[in-house]
Structures are given as C-alpha cells and as structure tokens.
N, C-alpha and C. Protein backbone atom coordinates (compact mmCIF):
# COMPACT_ATOMS: atom_id res chain seq x y z
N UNK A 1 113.90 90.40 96.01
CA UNK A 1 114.11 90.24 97.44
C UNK A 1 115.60 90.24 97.74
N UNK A 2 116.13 91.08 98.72
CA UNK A 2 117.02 91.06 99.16
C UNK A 2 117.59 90.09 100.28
N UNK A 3 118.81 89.40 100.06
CA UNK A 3 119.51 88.53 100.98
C UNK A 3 119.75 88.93 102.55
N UNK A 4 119.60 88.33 103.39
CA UNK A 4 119.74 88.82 105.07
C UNK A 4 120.56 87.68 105.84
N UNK A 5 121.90 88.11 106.77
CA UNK A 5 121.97 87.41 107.33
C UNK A 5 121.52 87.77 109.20
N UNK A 6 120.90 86.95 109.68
CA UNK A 6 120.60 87.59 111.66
C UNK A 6 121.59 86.63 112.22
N UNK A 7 122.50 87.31 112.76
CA UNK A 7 123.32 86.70 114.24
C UNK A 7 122.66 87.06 115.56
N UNK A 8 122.76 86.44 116.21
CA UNK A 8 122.40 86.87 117.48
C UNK A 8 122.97 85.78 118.16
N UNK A 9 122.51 85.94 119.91
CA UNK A 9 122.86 85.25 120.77
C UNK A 9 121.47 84.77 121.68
N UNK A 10 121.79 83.88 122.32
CA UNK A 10 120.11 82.84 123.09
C UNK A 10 120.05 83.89 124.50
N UNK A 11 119.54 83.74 124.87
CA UNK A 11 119.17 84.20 126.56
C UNK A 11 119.97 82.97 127.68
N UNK A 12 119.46 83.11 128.34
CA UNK A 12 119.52 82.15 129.84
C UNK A 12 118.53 81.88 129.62
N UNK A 13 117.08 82.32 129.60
CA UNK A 13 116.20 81.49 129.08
C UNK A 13 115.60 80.43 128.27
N UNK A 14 116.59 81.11 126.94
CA UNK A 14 116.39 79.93 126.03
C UNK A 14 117.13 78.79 125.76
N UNK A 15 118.48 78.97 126.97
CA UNK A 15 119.30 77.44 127.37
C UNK A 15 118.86 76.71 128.17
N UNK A 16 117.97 77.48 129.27
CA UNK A 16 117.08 76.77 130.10
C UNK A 16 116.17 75.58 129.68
N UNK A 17 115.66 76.42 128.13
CA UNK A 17 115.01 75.68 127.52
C UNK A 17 115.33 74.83 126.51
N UNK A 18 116.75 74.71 126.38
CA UNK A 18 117.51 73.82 125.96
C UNK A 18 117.70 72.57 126.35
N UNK A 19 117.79 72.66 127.94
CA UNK A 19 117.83 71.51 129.08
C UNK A 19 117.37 71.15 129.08
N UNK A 20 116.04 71.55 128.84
CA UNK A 20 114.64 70.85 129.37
C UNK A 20 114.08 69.77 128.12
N UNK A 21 114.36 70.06 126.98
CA UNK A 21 114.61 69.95 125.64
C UNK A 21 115.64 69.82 124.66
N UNK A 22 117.07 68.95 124.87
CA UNK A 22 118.04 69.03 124.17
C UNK A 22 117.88 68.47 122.70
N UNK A 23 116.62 68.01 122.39
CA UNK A 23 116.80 67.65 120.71
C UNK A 23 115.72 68.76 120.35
N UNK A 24 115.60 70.05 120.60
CA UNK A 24 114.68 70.82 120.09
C UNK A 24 115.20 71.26 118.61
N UNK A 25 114.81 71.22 117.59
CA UNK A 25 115.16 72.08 116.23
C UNK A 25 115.05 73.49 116.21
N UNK A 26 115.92 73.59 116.68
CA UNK A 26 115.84 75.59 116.42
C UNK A 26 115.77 75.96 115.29
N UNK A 27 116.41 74.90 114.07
CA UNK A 27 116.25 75.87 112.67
C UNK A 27 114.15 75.89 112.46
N UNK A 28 113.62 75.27 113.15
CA UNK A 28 112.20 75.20 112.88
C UNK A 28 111.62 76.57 113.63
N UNK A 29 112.03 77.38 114.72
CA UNK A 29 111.99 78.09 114.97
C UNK A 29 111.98 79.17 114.68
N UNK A 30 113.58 79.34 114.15
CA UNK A 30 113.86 80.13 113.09
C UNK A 30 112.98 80.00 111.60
N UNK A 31 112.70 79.15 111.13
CA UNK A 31 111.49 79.16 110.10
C UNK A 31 110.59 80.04 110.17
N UNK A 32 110.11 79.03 111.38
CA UNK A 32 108.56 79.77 111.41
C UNK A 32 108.43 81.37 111.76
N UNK A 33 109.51 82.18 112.72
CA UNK A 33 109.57 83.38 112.66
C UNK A 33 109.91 84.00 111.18
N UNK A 34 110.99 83.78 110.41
CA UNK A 34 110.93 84.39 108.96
C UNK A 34 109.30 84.54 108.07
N UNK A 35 109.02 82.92 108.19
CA UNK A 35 107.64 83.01 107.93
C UNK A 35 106.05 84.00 107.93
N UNK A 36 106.36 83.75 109.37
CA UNK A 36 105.57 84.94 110.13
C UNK A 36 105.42 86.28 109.62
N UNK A 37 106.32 86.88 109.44
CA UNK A 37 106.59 88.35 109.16
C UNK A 37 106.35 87.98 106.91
N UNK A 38 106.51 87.20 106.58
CA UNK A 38 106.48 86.84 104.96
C UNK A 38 107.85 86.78 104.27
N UNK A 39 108.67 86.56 105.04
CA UNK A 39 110.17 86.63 104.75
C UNK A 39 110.94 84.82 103.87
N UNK A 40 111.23 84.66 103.24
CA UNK A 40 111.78 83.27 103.00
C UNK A 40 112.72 82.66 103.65
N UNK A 41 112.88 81.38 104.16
CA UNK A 41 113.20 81.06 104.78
C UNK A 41 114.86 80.32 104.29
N UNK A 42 116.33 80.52 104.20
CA UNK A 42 116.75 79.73 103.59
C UNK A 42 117.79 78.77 104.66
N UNK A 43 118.39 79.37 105.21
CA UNK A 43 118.83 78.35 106.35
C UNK A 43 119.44 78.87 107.68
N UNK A 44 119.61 78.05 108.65
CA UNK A 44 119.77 78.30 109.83
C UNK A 44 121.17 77.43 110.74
N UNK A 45 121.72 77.86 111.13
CA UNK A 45 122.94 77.28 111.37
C UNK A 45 123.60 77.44 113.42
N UNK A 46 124.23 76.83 113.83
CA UNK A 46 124.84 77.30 115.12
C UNK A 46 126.01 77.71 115.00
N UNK A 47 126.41 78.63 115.73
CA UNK A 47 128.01 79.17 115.36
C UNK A 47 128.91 78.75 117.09
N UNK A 48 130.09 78.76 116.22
CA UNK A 48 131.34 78.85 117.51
C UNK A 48 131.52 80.30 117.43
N UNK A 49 131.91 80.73 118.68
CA UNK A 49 132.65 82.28 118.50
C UNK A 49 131.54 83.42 119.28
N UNK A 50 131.33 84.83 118.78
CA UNK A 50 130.74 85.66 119.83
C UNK A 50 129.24 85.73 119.35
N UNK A 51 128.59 85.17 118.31
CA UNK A 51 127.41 84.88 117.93
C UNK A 51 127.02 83.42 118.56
N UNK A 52 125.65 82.88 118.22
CA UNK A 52 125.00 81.60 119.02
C UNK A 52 124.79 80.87 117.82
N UNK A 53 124.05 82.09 116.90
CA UNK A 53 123.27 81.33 115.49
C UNK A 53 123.47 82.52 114.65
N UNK A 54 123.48 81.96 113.70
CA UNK A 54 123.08 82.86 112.07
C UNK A 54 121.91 81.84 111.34
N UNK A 55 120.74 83.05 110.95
CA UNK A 55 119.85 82.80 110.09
C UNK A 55 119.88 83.50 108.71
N UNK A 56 119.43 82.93 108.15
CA UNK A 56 119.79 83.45 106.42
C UNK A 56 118.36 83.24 105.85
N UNK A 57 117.92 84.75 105.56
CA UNK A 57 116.54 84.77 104.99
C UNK A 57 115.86 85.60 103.79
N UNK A 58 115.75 85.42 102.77
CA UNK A 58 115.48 86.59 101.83
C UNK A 58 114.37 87.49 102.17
N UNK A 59 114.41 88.58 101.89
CA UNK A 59 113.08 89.48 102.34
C UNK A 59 113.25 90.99 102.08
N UNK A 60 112.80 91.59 102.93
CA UNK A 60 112.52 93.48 103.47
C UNK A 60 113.43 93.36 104.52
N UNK A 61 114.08 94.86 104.61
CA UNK A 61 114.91 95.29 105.68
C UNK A 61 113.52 95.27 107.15
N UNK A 62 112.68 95.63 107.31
CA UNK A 62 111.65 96.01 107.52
C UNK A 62 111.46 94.20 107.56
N UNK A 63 111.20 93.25 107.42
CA UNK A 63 110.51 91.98 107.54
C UNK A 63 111.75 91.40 109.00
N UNK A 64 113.15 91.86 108.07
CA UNK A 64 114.06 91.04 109.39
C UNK A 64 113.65 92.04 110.88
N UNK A 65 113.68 93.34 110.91
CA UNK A 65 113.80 93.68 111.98
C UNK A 65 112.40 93.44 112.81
N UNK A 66 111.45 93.29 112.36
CA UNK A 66 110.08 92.53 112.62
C UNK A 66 110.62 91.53 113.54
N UNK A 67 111.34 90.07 112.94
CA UNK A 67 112.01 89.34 113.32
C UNK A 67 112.21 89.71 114.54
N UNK A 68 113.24 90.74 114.22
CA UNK A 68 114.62 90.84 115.85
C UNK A 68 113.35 91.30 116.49
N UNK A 69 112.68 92.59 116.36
CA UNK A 69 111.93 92.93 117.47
C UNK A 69 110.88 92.01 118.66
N UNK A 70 110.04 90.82 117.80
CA UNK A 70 109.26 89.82 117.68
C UNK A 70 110.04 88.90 118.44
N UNK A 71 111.29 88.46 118.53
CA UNK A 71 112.24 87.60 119.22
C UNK A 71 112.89 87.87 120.31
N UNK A 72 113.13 89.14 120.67
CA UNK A 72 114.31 89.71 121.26
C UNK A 72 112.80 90.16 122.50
N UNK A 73 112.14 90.50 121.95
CA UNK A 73 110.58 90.54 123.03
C UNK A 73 110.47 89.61 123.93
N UNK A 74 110.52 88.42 122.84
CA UNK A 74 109.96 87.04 123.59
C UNK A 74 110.90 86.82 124.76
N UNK A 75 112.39 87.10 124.86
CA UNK A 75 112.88 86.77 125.88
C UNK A 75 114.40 85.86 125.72
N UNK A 76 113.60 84.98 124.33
CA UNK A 76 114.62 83.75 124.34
C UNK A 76 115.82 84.14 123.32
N UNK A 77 115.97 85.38 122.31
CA UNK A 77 116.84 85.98 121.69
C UNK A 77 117.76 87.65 122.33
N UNK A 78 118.82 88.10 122.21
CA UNK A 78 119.51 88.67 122.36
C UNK A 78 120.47 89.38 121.30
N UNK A 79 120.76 90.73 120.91
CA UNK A 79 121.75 91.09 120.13
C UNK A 79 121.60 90.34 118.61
N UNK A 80 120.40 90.42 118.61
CA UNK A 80 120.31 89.84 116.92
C UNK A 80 120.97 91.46 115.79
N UNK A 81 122.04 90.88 115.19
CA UNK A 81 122.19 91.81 114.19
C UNK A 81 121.90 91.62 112.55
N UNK A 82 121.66 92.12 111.41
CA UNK A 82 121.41 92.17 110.50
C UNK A 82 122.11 92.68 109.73
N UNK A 83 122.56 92.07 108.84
CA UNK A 83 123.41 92.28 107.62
C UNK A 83 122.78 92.00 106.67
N UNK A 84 122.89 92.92 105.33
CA UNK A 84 122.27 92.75 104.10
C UNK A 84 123.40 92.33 103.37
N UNK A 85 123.09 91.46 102.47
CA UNK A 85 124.20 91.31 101.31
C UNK A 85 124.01 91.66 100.18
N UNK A 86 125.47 92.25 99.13
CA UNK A 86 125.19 93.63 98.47
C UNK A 86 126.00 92.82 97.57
N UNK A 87 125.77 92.97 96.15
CA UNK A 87 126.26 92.26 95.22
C UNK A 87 127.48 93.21 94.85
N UNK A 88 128.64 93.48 94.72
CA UNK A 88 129.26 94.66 94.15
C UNK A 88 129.90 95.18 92.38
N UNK A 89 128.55 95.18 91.88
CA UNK A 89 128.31 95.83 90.86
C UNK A 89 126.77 96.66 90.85
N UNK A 90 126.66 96.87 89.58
CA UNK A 90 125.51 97.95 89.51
C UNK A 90 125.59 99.07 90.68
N UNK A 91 124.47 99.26 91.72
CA UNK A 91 124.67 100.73 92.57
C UNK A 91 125.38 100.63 93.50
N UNK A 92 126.34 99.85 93.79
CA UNK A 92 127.68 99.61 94.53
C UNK A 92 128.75 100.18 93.90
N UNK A 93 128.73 99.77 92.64
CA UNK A 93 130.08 99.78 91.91
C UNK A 93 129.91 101.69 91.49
N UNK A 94 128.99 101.82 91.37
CA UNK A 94 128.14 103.68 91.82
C UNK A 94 129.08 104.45 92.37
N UNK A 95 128.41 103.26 93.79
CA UNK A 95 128.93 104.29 95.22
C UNK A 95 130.62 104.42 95.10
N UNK A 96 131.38 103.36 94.80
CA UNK A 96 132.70 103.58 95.01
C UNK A 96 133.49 104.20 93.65
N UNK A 97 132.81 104.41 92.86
CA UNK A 97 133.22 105.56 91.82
C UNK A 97 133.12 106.86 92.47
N UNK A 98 131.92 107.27 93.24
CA UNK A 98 131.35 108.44 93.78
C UNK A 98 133.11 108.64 94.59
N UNK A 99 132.97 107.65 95.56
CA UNK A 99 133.92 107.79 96.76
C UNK A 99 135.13 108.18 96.27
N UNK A 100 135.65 107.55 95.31
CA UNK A 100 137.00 107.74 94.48
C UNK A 100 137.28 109.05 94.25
N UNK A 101 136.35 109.57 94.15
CA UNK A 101 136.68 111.16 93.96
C UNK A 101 136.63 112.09 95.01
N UNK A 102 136.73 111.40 96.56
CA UNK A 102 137.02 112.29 97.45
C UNK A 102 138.33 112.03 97.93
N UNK A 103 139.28 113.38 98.10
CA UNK A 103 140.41 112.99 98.58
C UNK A 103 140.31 113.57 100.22
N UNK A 104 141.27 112.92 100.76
CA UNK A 104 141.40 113.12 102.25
C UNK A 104 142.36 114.19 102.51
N UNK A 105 141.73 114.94 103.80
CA UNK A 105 142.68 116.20 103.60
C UNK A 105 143.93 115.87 103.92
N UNK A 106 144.84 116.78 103.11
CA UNK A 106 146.41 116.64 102.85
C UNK A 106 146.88 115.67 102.04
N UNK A 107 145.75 115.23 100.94
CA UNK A 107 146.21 114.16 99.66
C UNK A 107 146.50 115.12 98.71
C-alpha cells in the first residue's frame, strides 16, 4: 500500500457546521471516509496557511480520489489535493538516471 497525503479546504458549510458544533472531531470524519472506500486510516491534522487539513492515509490512488470525489460532493470539502509519497530509491532512483541523460538544448 502506498502512502497518501489529502489537503484540502472546509466549505462555508462545513464552518457553519462548526458553530453549531465547536467540539466536533473531524479526525473521526476523516476516518470514517478513508474507511469507507478500504483505505487505512493513519492521521489527521489542522493546518495554518492555504490548506484547512491534511489527512494521511495508506491505500490506492483510486481509494483517495473516491475520498475527494465522495467529500467534495457532500458539500462540506473543497480543493482536496493528493500527493503520493515516493521513497527515492528503487523506480525513482530509475527515473532520474533515465533523466540524466537528457540534455537541454544548447548544453
């Protein structure tokens, strides 16, 4: 299983529903959607800056975007992006051997 991180941002909706609810657990949220789709769940966090949250979940490329699609539906998610994390050896360490051997024109 491959490592995932989802950033995204909340709605107006789902601060609405913040108000209404200020001790809600979003990382339980975030659970149970990884869940859903069969994805593992490993943690969930709030961010400062141009993201809201990052979730961190092992799985399928194909399980997270389940996720975004499944969330970003509901209303209460926005701009969820997905990043895979890539160990850099084995077919990494590949690719940038491959690359090494292209030069840029006028090298």
């Amino acid at each position: 299983m491959a490592k995932f991180y989802l950033m995204g941002n909340y709605t107006a909706q789902a601060f609405q529903g913040f108000l209404k609810d200020p001790n809600s657990d979003r990382s339980k949220a975030a659970q149970a959607a990884a869940e859903a789709v069969g994805a593992k769940f490993i943690s969930y966090d709030a961010l400062r800056g141009s993201f809201d949250f990052i979730a961190v979940v092992e799985g399928s490329f194909e399980q997270c975007a389940g996720v975004k699609i499944a969330t970003e539906a509901s209303g209460a998610l926005k701009n969820i992006n997905i990043f895979e994390a890539i160990i850099l050896s084995g077919p990494t360490t590949e690719a940038v051997k491959i690359a090494a051997k292209y030069k840029a024109p006028g090298q």
